[in-house]
PDB file of N, CA and C in Angstrom:
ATOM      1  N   UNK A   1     -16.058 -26.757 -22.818  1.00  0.00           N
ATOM      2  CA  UNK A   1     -16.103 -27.600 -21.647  1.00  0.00           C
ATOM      3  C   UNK A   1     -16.193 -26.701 -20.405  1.00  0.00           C
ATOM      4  N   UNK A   2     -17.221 -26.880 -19.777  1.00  0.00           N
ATOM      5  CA  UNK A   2     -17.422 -25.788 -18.317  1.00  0.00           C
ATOM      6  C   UNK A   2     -16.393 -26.942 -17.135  1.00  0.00           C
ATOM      7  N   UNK A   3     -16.410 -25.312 -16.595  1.00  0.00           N
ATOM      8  CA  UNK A   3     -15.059 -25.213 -15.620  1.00  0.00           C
ATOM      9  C   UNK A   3     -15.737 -26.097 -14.343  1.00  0.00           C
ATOM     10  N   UNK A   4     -15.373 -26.953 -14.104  1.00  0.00           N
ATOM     11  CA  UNK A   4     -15.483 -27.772 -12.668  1.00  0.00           C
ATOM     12  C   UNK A   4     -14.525 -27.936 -11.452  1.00  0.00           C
ATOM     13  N   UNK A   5     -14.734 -27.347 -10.799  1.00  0.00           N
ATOM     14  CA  UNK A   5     -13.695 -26.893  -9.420  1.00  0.00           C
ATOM     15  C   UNK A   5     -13.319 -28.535  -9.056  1.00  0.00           C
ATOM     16  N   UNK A   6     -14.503 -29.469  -8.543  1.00  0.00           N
ATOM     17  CA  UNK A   6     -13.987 -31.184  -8.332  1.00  0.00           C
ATOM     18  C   UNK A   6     -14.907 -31.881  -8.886  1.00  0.00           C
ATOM     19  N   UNK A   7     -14.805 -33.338  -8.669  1.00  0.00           N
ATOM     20  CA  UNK A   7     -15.846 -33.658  -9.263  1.00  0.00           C
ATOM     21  C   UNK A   7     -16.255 -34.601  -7.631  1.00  0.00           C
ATOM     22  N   UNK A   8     -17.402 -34.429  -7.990  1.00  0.00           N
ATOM     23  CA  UNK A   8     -18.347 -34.531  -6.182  1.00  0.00           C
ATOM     24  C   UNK A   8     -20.020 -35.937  -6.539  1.00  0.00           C
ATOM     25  N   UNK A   9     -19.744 -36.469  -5.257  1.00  0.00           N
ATOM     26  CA  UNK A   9     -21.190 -37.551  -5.883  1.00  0.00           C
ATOM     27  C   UNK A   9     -22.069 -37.273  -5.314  1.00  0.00           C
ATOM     28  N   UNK A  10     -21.793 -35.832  -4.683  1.00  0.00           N
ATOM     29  CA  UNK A  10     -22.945 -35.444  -3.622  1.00  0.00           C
ATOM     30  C   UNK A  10     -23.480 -34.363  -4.432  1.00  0.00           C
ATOM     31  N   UNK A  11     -22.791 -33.368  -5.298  1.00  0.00           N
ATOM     32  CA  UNK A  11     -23.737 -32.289  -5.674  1.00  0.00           C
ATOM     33  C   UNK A  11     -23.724 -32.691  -7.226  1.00  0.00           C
ATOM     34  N   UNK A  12     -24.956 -32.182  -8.397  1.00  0.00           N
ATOM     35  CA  UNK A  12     -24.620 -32.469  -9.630  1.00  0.00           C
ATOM     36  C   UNK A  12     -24.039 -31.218 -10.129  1.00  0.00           C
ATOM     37  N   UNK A  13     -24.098 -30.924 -11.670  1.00  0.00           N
ATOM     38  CA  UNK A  13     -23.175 -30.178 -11.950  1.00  0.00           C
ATOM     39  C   UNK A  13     -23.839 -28.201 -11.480  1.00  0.00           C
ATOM     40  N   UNK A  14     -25.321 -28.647 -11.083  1.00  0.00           N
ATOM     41  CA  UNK A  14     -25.716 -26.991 -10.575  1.00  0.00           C
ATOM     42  C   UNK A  14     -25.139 -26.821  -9.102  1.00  0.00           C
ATOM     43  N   UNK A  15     -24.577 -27.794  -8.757  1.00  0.00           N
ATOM     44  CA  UNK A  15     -24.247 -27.843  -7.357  1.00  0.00           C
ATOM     45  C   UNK A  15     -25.501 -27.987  -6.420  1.00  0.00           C
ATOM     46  N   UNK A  16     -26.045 -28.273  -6.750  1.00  0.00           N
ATOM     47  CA  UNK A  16     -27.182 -28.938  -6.061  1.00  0.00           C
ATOM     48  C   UNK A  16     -27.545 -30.185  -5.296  1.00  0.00           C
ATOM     49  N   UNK A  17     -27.408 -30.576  -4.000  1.00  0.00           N
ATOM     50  CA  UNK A  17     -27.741 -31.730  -3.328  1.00  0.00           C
ATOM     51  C   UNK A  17     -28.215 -32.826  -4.072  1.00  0.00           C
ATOM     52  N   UNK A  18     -27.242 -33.796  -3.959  1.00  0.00           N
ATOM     53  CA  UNK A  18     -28.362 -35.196  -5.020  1.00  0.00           C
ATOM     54  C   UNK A  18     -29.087 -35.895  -3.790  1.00  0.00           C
ATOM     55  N   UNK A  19     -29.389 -37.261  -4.178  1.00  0.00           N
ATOM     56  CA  UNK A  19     -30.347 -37.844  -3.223  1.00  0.00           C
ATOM     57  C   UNK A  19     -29.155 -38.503  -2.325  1.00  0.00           C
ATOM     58  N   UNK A  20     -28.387 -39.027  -2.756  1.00  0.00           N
ATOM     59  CA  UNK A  20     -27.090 -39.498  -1.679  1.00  0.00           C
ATOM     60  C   UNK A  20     -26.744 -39.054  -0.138  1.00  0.00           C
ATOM     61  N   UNK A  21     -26.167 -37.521  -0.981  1.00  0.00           N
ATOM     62  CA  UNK A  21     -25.866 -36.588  -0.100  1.00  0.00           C
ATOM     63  C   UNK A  21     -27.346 -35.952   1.236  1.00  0.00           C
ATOM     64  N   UNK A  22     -28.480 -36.294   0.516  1.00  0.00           N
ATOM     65  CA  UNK A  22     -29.768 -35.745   1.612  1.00  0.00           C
ATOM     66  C   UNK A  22     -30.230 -37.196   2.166  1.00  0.00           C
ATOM     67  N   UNK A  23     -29.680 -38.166   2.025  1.00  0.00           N
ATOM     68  CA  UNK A  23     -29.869 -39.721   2.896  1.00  0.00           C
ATOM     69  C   UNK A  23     -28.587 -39.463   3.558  1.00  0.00           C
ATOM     70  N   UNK A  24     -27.221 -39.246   3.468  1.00  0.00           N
ATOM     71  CA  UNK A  24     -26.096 -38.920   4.927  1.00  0.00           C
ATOM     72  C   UNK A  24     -26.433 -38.099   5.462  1.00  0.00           C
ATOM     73  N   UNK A  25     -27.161 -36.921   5.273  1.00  0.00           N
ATOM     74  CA  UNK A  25     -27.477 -35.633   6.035  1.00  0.00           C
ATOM     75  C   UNK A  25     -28.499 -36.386   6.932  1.00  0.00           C
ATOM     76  N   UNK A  26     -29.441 -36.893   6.123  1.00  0.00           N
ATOM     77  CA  UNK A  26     -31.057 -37.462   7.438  1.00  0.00           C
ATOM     78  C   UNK A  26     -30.846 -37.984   8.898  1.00  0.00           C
ATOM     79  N   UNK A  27     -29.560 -38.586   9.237  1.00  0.00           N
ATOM     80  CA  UNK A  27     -29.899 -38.969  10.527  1.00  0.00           C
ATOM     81  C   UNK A  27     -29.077 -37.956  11.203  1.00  0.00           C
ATOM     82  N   UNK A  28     -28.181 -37.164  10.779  1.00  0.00           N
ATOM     83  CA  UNK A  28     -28.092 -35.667  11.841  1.00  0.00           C
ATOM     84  C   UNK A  28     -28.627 -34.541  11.700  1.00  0.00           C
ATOM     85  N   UNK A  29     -30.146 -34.822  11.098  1.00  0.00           N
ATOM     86  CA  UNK A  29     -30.517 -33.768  10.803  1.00  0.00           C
ATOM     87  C   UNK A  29     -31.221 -33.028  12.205  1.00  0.00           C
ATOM     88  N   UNK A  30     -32.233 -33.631  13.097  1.00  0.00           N
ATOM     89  CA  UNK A  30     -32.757 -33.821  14.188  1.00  0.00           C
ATOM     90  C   UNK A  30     -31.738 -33.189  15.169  1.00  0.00           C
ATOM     91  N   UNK A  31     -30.682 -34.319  15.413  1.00  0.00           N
ATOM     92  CA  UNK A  31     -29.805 -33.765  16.356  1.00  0.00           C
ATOM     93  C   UNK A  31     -28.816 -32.273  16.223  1.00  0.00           C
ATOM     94  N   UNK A  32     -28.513 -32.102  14.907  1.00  0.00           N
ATOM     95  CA  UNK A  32     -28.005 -30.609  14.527  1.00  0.00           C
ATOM     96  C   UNK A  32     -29.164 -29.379  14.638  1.00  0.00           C
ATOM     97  N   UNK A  33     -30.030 -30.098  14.537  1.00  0.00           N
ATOM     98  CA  UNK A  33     -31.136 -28.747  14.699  1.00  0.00           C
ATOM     99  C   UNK A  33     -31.371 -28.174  16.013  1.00  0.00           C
ATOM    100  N   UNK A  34     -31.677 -29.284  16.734  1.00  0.00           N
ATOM    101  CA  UNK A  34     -31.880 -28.959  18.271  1.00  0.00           C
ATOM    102  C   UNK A  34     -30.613 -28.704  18.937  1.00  0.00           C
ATOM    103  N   UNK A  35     -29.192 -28.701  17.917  1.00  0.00           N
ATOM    104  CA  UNK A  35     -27.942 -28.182  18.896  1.00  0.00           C
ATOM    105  C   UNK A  35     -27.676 -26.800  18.264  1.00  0.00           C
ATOM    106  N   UNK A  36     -28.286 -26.375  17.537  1.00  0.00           N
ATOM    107  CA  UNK A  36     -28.464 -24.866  16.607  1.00  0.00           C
ATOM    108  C   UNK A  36     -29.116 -24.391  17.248  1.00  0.00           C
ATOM    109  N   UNK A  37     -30.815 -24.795  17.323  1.00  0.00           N
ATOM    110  CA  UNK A  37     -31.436 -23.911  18.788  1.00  0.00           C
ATOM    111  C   UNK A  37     -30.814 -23.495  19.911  1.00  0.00           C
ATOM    112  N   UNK A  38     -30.086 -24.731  20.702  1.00  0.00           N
ATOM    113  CA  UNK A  38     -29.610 -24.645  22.116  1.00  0.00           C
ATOM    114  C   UNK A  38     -28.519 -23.266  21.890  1.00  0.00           C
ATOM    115  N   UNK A  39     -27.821 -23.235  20.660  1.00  0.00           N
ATOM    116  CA  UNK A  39     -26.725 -22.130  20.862  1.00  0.00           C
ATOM    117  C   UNK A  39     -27.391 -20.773  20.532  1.00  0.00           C
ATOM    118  N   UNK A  40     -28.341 -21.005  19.882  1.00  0.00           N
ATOM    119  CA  UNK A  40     -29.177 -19.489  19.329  1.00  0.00           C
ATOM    120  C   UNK A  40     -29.562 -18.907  21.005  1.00  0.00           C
ATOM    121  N   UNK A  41     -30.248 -20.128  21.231  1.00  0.00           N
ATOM    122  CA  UNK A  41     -31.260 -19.404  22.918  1.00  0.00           C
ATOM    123  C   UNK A  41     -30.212 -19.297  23.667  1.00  0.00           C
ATOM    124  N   UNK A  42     -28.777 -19.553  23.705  1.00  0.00           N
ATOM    125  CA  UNK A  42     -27.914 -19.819  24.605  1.00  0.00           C
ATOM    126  C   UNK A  42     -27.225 -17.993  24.146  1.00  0.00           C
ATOM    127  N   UNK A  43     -27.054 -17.591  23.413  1.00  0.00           N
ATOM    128  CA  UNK A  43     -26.619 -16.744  23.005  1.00  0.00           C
ATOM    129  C   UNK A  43     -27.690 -15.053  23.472  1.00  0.00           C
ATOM    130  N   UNK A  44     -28.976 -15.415  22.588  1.00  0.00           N
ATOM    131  CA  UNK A  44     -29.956 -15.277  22.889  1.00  0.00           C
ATOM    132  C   UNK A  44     -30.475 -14.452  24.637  1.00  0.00           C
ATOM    133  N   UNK A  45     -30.021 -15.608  25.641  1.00  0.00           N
ATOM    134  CA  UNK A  45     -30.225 -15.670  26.839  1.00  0.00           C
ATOM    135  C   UNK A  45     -28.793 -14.725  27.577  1.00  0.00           C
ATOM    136  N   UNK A  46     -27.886 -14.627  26.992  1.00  0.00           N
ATOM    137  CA  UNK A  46     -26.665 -14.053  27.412  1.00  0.00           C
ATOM    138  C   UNK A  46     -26.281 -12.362  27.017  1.00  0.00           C
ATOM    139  N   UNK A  47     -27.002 -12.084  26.151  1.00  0.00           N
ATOM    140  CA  UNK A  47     -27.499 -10.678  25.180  1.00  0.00           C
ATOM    141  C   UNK A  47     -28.768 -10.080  26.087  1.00  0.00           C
ATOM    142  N   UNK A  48     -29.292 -10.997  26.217  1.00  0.00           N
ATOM    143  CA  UNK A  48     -30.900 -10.379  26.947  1.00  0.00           C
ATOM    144  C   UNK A  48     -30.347  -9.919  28.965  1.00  0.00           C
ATOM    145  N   UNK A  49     -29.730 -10.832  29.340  1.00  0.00           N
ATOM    146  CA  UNK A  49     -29.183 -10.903  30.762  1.00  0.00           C
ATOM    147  C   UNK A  49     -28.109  -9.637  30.634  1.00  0.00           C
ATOM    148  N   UNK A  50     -27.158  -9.439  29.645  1.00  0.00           N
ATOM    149  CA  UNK A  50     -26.469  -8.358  30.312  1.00  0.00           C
ATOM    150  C   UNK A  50     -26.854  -6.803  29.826  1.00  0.00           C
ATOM    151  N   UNK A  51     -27.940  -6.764  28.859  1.00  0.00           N
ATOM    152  CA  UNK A  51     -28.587  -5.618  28.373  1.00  0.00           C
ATOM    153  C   UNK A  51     -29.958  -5.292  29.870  1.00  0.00           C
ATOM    154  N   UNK A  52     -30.403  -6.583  30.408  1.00  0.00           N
ATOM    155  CA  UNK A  52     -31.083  -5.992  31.475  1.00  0.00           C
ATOM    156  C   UNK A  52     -29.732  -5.547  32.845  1.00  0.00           C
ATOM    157  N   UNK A  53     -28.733  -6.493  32.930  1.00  0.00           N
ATOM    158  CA  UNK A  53     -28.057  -6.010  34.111  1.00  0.00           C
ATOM    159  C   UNK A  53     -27.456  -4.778  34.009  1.00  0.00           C
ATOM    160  N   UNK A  54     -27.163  -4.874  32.880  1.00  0.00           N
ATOM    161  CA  UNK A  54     -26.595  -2.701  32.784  1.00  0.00           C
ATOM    162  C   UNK A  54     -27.434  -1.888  32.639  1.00  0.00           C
ATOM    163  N   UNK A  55     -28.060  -2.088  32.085  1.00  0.00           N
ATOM    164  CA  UNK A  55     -29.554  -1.087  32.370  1.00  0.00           C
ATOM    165  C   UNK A  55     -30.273  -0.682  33.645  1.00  0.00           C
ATOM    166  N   UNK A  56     -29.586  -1.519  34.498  1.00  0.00           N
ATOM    167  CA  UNK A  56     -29.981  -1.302  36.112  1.00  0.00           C
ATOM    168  C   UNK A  56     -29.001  -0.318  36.800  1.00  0.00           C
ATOM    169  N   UNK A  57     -27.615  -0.288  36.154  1.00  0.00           N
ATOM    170  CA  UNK A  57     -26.810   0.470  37.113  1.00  0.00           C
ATOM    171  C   UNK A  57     -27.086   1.811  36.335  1.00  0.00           C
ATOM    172  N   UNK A  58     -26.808   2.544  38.041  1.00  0.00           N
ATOM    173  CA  UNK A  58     -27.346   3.911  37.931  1.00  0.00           C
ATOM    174  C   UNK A  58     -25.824   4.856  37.521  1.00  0.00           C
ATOM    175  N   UNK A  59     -24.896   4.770  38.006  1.00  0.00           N
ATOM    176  CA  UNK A  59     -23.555   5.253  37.999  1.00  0.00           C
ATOM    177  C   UNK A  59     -23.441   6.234  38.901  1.00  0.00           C
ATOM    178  N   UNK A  60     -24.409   6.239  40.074  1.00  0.00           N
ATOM    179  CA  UNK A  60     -24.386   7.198  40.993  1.00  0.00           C
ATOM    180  C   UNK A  60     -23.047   7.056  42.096  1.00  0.00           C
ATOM    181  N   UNK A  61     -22.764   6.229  42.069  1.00  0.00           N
ATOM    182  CA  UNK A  61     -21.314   5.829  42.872  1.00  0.00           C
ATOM    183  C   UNK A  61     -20.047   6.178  41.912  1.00  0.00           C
ATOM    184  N   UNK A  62     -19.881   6.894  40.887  1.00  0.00           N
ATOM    185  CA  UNK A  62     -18.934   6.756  40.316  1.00  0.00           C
ATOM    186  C   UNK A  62     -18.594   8.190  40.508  1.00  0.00           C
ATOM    187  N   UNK A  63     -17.308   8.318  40.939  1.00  0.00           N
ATOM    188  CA  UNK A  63     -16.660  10.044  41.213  1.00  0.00           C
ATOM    189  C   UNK A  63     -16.588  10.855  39.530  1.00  0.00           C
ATOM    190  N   UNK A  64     -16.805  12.065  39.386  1.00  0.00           N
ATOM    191  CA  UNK A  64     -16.443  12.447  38.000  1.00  0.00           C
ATOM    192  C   UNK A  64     -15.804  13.616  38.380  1.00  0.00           C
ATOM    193  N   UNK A  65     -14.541  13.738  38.212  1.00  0.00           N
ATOM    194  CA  UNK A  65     -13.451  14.269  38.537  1.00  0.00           C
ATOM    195  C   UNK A  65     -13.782  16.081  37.493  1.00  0.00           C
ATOM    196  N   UNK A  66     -13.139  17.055  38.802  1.00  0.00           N
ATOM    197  CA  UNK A  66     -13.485  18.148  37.765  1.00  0.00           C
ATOM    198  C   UNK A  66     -12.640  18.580  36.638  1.00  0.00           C
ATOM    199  N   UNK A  67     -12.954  19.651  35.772  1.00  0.00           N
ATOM    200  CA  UNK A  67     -12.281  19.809  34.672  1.00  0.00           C
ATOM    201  C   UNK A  67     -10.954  19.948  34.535  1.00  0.00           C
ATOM    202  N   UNK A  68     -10.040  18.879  33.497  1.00  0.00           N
ATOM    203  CA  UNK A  68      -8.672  19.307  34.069  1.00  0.00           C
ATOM    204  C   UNK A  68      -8.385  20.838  34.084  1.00  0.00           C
ATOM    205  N   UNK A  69      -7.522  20.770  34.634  1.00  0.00           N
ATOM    206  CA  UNK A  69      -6.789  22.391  34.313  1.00  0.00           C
ATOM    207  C   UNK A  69      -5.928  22.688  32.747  1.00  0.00           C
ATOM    208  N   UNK A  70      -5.705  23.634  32.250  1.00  0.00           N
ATOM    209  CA  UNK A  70      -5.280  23.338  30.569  1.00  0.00           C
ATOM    210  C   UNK A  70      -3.969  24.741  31.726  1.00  0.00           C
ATOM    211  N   UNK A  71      -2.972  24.517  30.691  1.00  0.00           N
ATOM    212  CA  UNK A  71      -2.016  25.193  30.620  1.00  0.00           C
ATOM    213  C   UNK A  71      -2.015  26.383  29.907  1.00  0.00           C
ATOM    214  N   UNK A  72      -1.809  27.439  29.627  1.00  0.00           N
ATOM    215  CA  UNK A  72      -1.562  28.206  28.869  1.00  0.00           C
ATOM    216  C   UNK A  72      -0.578  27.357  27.662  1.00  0.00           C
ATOM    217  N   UNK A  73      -0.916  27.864  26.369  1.00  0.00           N
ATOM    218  CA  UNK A  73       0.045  27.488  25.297  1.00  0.00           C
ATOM    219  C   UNK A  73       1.437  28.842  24.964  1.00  0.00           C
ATOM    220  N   UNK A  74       2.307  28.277  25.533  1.00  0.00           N
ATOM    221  CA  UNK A  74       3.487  29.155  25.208  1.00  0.00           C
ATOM    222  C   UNK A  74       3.986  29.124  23.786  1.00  0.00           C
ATOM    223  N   UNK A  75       3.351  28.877  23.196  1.00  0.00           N
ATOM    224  CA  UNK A  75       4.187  28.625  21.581  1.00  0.00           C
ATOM    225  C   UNK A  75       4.325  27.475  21.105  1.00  0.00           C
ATOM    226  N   UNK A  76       5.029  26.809  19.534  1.00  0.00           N
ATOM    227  CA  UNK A  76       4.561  25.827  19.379  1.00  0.00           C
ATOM    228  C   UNK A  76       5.190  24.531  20.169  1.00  0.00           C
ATOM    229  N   UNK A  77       5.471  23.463  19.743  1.00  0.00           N
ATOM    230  CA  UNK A  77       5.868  22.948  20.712  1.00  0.00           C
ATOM    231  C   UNK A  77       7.294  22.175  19.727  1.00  0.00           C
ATOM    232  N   UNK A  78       7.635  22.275  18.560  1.00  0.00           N
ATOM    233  CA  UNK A  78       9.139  22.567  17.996  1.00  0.00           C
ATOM    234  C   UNK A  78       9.588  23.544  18.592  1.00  0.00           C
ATOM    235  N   UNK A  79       9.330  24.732  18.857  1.00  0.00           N
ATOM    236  CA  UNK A  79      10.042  26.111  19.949  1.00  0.00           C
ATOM    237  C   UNK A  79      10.396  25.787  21.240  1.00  0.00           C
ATOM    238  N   UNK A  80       9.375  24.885  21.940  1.00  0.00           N
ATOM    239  CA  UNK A  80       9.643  24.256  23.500  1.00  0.00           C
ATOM    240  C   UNK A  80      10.694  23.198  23.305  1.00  0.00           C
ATOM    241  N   UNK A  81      11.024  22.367  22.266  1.00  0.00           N
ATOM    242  CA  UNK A  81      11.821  21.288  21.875  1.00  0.00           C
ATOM    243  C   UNK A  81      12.835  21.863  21.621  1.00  0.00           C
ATOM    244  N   UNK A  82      13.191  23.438  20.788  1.00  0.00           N
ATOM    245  CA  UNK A  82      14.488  23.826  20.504  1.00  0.00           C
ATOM    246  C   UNK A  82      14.561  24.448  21.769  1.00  0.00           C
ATOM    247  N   UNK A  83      14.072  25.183  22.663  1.00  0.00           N
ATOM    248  CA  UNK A  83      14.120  25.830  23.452  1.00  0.00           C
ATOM    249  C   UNK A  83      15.193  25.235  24.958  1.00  0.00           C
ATOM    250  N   UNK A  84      14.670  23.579  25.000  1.00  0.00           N
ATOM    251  CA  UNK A  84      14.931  22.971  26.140  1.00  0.00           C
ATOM    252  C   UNK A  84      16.476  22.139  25.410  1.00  0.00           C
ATOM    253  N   UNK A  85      16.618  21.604  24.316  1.00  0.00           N
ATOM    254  CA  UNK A  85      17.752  21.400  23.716  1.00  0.00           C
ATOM    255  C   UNK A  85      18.525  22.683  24.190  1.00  0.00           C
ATOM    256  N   UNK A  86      18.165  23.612  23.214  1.00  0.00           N
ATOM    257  CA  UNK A  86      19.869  24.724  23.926  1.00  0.00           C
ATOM    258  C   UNK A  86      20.057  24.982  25.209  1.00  0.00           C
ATOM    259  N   UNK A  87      18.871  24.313  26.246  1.00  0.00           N
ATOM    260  CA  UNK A  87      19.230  24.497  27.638  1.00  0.00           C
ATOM    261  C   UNK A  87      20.115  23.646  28.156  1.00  0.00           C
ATOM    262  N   UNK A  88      19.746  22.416  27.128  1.00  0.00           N
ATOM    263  CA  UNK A  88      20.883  20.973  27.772  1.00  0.00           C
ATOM    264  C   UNK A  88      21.887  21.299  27.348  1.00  0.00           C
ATOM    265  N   UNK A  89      22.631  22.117  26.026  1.00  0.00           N
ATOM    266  CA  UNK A  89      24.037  22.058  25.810  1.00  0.00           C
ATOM    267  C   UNK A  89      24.131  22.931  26.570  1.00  0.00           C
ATOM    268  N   UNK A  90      23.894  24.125  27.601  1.00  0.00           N
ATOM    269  CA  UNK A  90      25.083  24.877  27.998  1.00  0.00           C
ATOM    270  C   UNK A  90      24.963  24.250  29.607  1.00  0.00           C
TER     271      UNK A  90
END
């Protein structure tokens, strides 16, 4: 006996659309399509607008600060940790 997850009057047992199920689908079919477009081009239109608006800025107004300064490395930094501990106990 094959395994059946539910039993459904819309798909047969390949899971395949019967005629039922594609007569409830027919009258939103029209209106779901053209609200699938609207979000594709809507999406579409919002991808295209900010790939041209950044592509325009130059970044010539933006300061770029010079290289930090680096410290010398005194040793590791468990040595700076024991180091500053035996300073706090005395």
């Amino acid at each position: 006996m094959p395994y059946r997850p539910f039993q459904s009057t819309y798909y047969n047992e390949r899971m395949q659309a019967s005629p039922a199920l594609l007569r409830a689908r027919a009258p939103y079919l029209v209106k779901n399509t053209i609200t699938g477009a609207a979000i594709v081009a809507l999406v579409i239109g919002i991808y295209t607008y900010t790939i041209k608006v950044i592509s325009q800025d130059e970044f010539e107004d933006v300061i770029v600060p010079p290289e930090p300064v680096r410290r010398p490395q005194s040793g590791s930094t468990t040595d700076e940790v024991k180091l500053a501990m035996a300073q706090k106990k005395q």
